[in-house]
PDB file of N, CA and C in Angstrom:
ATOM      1  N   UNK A   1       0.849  -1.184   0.000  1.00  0.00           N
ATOM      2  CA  UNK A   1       0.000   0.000   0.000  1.00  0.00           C
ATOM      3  C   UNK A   1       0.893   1.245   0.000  1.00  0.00           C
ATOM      4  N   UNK A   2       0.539   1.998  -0.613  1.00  0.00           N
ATOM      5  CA  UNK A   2       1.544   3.517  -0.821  1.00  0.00           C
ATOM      6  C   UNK A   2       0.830   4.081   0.068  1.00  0.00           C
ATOM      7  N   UNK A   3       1.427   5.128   0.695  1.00  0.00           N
ATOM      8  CA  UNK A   3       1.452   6.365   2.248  1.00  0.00           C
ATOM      9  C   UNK A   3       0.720   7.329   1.102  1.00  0.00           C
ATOM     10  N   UNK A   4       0.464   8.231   1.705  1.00  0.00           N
ATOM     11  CA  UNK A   4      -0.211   9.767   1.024  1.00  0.00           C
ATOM     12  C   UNK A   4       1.299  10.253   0.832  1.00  0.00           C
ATOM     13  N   UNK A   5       2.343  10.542   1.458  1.00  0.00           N
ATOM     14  CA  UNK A   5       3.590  11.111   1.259  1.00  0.00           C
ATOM     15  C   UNK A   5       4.007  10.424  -0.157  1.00  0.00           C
ATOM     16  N   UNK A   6       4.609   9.036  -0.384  1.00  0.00           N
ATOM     17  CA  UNK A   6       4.651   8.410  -1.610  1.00  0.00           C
ATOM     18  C   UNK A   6       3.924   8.936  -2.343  1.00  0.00           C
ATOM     19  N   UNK A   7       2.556   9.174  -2.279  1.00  0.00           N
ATOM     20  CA  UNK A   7       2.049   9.060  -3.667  1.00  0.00           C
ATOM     21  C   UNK A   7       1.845  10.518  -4.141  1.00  0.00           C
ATOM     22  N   UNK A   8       2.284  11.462  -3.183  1.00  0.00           N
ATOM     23  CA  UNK A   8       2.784  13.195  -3.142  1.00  0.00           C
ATOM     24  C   UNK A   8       3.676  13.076  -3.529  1.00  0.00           C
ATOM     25  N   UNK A   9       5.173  12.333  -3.522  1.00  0.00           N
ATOM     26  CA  UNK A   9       6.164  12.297  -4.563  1.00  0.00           C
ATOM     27  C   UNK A   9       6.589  11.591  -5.260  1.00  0.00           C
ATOM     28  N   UNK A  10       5.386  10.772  -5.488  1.00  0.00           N
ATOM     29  CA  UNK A  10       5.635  10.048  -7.239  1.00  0.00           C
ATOM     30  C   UNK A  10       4.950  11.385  -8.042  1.00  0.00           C
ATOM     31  N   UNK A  11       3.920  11.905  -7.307  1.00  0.00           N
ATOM     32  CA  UNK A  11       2.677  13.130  -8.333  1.00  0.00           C
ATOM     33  C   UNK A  11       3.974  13.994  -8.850  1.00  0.00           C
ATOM     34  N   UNK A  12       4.548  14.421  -8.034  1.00  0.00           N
ATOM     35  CA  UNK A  12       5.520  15.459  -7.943  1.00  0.00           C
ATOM     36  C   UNK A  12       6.751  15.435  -9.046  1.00  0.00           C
ATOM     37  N   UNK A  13       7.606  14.119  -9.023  1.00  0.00           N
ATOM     38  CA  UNK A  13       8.480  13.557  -9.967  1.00  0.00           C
ATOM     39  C   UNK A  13       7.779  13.574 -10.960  1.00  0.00           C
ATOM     40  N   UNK A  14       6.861  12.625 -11.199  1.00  0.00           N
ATOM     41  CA  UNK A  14       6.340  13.123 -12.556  1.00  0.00           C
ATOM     42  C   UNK A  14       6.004  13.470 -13.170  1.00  0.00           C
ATOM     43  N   UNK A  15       4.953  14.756 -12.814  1.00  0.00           N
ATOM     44  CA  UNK A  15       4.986  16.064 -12.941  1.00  0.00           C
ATOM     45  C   UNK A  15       5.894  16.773 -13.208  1.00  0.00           C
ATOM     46  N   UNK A  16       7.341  16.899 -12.572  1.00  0.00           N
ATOM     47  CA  UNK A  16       8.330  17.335 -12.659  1.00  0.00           C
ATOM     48  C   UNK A  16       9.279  16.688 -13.858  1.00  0.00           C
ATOM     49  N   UNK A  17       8.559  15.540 -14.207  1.00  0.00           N
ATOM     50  CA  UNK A  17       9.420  14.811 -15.729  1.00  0.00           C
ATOM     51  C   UNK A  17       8.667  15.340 -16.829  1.00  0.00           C
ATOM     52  N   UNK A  18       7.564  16.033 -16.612  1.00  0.00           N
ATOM     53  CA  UNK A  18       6.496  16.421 -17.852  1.00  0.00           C
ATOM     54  C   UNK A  18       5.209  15.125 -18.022  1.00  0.00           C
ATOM     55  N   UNK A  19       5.386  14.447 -17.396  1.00  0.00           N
ATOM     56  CA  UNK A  19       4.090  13.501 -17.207  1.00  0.00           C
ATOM     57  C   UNK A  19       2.447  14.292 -17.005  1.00  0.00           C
ATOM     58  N   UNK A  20       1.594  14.228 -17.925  1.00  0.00           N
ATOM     59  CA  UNK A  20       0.264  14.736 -17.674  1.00  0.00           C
ATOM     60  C   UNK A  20      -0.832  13.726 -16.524  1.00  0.00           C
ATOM     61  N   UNK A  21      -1.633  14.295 -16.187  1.00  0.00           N
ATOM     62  CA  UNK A  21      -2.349  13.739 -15.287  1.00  0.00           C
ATOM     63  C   UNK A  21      -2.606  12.720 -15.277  1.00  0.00           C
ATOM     64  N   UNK A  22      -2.706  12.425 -16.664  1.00  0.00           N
ATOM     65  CA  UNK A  22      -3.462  11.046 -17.110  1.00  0.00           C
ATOM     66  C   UNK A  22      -2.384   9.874 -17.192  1.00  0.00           C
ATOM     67  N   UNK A  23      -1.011  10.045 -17.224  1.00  0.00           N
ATOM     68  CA  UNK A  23       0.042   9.140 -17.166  1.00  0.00           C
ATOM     69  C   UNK A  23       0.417   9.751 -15.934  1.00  0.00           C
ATOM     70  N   UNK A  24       0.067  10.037 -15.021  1.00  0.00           N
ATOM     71  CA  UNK A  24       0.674  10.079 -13.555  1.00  0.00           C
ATOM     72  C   UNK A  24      -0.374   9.211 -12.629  1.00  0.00           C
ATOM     73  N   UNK A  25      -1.086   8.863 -13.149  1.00  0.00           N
ATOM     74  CA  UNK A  25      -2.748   8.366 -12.545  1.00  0.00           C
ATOM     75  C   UNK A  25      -2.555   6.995 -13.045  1.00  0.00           C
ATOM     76  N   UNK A  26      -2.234   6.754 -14.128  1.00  0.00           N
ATOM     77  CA  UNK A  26      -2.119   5.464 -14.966  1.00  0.00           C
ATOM     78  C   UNK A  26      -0.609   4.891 -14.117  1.00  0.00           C
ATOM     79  N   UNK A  27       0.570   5.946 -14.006  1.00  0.00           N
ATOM     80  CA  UNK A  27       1.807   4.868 -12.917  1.00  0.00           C
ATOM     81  C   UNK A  27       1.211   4.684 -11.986  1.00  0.00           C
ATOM     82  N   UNK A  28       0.451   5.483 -11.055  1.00  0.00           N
ATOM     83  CA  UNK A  28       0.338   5.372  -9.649  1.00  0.00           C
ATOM     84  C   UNK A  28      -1.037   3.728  -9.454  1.00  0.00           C
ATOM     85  N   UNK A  29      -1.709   3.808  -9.975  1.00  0.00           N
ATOM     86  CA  UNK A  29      -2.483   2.374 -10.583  1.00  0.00           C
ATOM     87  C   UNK A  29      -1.548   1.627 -10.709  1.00  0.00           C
ATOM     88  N   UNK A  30      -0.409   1.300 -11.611  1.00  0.00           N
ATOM     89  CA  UNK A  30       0.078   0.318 -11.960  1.00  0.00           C
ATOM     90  C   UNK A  30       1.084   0.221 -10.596  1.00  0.00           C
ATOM     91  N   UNK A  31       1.519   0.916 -10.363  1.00  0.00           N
ATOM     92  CA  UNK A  31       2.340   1.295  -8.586  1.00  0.00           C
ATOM     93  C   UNK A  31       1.811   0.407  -7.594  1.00  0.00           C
ATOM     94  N   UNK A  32       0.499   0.584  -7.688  1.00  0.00           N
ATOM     95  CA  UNK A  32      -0.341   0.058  -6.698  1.00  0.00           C
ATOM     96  C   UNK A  32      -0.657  -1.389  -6.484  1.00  0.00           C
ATOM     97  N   UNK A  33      -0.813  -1.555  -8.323  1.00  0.00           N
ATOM     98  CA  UNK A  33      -0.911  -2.813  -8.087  1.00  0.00           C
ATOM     99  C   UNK A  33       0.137  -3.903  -8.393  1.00  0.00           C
ATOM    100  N   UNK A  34       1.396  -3.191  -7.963  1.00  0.00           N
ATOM    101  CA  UNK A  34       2.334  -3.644  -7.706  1.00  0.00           C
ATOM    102  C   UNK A  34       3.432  -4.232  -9.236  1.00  0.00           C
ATOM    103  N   UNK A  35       2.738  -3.507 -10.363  1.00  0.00           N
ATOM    104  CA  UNK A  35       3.068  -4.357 -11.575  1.00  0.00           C
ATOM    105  C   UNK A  35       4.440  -3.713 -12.484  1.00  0.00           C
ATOM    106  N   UNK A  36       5.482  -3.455 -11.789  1.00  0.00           N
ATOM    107  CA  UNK A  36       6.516  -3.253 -12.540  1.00  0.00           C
ATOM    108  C   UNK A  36       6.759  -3.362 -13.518  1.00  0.00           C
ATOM    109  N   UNK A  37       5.935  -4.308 -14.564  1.00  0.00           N
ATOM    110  CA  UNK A  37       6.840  -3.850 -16.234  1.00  0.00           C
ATOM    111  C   UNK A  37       5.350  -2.822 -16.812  1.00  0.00           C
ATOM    112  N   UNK A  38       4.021  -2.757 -16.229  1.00  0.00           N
ATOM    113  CA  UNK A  38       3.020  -1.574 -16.549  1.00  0.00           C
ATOM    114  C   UNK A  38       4.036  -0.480 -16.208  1.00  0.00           C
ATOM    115  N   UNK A  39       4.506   0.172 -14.839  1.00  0.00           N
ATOM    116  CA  UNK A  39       5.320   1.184 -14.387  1.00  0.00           C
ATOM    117  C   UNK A  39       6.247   1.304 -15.634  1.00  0.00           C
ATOM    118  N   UNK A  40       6.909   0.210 -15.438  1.00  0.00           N
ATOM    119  CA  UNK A  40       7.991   0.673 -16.769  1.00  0.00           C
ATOM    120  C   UNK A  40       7.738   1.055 -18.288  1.00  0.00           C
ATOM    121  N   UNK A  41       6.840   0.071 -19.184  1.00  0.00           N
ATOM    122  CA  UNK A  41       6.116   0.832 -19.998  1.00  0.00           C
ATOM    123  C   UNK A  41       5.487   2.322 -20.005  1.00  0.00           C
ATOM    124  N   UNK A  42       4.688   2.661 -18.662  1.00  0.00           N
ATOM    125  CA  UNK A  42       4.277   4.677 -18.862  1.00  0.00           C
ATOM    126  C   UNK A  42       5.675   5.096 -18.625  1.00  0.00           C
ATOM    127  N   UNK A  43       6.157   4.664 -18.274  1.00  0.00           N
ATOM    128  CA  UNK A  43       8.016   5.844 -17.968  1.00  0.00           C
ATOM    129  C   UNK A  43       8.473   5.775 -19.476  1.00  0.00           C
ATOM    130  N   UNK A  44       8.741   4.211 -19.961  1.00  0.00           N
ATOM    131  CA  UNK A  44       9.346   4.478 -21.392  1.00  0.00           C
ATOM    132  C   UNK A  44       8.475   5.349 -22.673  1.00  0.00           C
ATOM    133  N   UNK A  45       7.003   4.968 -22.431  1.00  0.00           N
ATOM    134  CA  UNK A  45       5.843   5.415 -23.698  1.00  0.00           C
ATOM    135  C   UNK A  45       6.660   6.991 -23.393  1.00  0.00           C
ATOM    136  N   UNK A  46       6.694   7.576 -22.212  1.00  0.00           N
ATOM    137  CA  UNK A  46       6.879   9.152 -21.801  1.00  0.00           C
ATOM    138  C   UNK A  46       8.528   9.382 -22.347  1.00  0.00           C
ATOM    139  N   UNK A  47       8.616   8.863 -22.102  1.00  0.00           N
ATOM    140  CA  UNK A  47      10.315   8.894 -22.511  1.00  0.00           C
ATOM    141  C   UNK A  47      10.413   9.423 -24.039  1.00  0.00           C
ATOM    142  N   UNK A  48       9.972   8.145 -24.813  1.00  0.00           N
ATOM    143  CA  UNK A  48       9.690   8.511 -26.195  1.00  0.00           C
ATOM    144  C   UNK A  48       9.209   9.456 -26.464  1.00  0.00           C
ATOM    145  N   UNK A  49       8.545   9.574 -26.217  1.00  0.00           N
ATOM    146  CA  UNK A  49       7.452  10.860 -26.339  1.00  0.00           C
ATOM    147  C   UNK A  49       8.317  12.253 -26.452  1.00  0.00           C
ATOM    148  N   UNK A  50       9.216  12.544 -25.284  1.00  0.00           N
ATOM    149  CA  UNK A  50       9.927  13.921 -24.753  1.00  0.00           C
ATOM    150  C   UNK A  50      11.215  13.449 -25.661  1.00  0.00           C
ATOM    151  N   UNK A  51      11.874  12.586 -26.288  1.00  0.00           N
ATOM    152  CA  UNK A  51      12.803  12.539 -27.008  1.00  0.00           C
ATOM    153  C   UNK A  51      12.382  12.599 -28.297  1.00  0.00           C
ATOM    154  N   UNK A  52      11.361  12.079 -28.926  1.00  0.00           N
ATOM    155  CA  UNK A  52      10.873  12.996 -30.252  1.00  0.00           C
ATOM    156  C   UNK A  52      10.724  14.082 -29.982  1.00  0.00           C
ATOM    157  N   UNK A  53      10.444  14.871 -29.235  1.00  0.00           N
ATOM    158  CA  UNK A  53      10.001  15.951 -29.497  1.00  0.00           C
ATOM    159  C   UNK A  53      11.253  17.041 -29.243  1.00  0.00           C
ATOM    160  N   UNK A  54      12.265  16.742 -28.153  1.00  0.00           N
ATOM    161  CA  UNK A  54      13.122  17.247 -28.598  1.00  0.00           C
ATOM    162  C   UNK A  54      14.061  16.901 -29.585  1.00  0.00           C
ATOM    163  N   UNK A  55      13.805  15.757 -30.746  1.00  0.00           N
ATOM    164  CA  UNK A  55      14.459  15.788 -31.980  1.00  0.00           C
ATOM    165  C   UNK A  55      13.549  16.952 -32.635  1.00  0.00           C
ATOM    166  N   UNK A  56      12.269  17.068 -32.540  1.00  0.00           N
ATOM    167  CA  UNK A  56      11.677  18.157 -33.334  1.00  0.00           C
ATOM    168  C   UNK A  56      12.343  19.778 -32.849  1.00  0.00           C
ATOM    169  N   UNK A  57      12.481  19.964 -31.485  1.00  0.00           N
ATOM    170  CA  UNK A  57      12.940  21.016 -31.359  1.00  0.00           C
ATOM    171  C   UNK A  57      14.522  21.438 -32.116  1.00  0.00           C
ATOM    172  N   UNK A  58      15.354  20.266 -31.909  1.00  0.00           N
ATOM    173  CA  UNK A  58      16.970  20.367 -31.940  1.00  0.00           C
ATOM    174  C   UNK A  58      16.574  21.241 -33.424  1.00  0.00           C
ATOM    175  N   UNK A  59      15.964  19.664 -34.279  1.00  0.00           N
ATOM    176  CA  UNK A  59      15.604  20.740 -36.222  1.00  0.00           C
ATOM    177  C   UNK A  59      15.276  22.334 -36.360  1.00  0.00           C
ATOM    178  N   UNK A  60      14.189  22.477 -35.826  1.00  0.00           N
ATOM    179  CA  UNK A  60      13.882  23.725 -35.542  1.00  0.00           C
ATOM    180  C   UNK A  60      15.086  24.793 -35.241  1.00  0.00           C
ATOM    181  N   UNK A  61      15.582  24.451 -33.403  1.00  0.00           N
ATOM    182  CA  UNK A  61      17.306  25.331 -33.619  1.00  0.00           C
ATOM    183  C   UNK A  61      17.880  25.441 -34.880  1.00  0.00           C
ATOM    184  N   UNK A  62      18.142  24.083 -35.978  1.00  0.00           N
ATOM    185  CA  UNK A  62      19.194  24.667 -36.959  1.00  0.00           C
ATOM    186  C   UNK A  62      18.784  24.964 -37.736  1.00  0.00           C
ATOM    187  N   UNK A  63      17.424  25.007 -37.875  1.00  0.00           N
ATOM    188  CA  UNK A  63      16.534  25.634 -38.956  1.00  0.00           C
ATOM    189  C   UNK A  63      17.227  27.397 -38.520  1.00  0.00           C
ATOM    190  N   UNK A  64      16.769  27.892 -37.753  1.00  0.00           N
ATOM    191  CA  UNK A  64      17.276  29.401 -37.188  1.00  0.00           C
ATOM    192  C   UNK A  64      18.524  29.520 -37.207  1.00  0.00           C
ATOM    193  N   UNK A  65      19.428  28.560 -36.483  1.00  0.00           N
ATOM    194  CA  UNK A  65      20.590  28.794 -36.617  1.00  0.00           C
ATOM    195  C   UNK A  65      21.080  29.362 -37.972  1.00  0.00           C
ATOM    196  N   UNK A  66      20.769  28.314 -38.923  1.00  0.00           N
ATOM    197  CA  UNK A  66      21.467  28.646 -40.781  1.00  0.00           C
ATOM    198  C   UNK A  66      20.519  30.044 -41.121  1.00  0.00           C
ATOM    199  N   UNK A  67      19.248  30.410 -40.716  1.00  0.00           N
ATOM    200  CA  UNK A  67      18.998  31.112 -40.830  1.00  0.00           C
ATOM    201  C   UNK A  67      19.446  32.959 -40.104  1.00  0.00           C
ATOM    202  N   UNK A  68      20.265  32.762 -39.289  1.00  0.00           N
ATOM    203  CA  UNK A  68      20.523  33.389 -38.238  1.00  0.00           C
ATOM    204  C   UNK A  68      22.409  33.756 -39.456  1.00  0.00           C
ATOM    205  N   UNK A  69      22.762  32.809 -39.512  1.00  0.00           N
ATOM    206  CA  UNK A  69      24.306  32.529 -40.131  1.00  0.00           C
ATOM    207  C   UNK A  69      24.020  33.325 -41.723  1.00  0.00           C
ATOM    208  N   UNK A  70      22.382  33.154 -42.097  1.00  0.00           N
ATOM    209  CA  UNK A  70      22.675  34.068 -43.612  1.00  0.00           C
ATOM    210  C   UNK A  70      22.435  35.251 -43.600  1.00  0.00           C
ATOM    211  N   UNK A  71      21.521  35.666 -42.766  1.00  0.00           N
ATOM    212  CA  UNK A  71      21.849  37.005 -42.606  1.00  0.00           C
ATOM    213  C   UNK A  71      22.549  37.501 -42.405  1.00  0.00           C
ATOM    214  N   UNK A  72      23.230  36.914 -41.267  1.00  0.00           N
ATOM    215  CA  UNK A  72      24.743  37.887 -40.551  1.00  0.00           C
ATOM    216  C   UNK A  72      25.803  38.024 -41.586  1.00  0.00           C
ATOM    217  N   UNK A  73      25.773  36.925 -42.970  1.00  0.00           N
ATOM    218  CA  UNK A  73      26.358  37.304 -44.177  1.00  0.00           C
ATOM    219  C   UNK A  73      26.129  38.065 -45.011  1.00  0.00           C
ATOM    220  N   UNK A  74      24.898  38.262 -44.598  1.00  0.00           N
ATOM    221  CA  UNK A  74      24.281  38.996 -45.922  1.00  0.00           C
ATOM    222  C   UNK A  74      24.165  38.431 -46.821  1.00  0.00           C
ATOM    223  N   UNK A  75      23.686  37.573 -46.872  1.00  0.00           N
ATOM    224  CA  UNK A  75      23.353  36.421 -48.110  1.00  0.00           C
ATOM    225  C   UNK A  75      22.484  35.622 -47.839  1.00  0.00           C
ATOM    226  N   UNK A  76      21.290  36.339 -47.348  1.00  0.00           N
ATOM    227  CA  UNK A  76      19.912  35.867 -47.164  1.00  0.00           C
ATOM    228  C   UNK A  76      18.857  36.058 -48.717  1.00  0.00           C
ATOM    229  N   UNK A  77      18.808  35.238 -49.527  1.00  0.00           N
ATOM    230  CA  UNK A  77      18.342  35.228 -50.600  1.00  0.00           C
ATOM    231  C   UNK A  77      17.361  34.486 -50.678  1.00  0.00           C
ATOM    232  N   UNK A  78      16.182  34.949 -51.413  1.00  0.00           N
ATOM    233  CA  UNK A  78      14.886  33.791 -51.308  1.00  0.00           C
ATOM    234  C   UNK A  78      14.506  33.459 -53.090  1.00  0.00           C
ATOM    235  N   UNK A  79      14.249  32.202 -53.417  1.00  0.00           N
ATOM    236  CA  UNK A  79      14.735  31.778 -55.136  1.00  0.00           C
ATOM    237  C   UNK A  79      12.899  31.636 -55.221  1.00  0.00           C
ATOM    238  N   UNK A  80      12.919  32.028 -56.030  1.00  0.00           N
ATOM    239  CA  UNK A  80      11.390  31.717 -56.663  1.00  0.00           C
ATOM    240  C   UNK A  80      10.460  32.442 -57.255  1.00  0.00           C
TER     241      UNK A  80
END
């Protein structure tokens, strides 16, 4: 059985990992009922999740970056 304190800082951690309500509700269930590879599946599904998306962000940076690099040349040209 999890304490009210435990289950105040599992909310908290994963909250604090970017976990939404609905996958902090879904570990603390699987927590409960004691099922370690459910726990491990919502940590990894979340995992994935925040590592695509910062592959989407990183693109984005060098999207600006090269964009950032042609101006400062002055050789910001648009073809079409």
């Amino acid at each position: 059985m999890l304490s009210d304190n435990e289950i105040k800082v599992l909310r908290q951690m994963l909250e604090d990992s970017g976990c939404g309500s609905a996958e902090t509700e879904k570990f603390i269930r699987c927590r409960r009922n004691g099922t370690c590879e459910d726990q491990l599946a919502v940590l990894f599904h979340h995992r994935k999740r925040l590592l695509s998306d910062s592959h989407k962000i990183q693109r984005q940076i060098e999207c600006l970056d090269y964009l950032i690099y042609k101006l400062k040349r002055n050789d910001f040209k648009i073809k079409g």
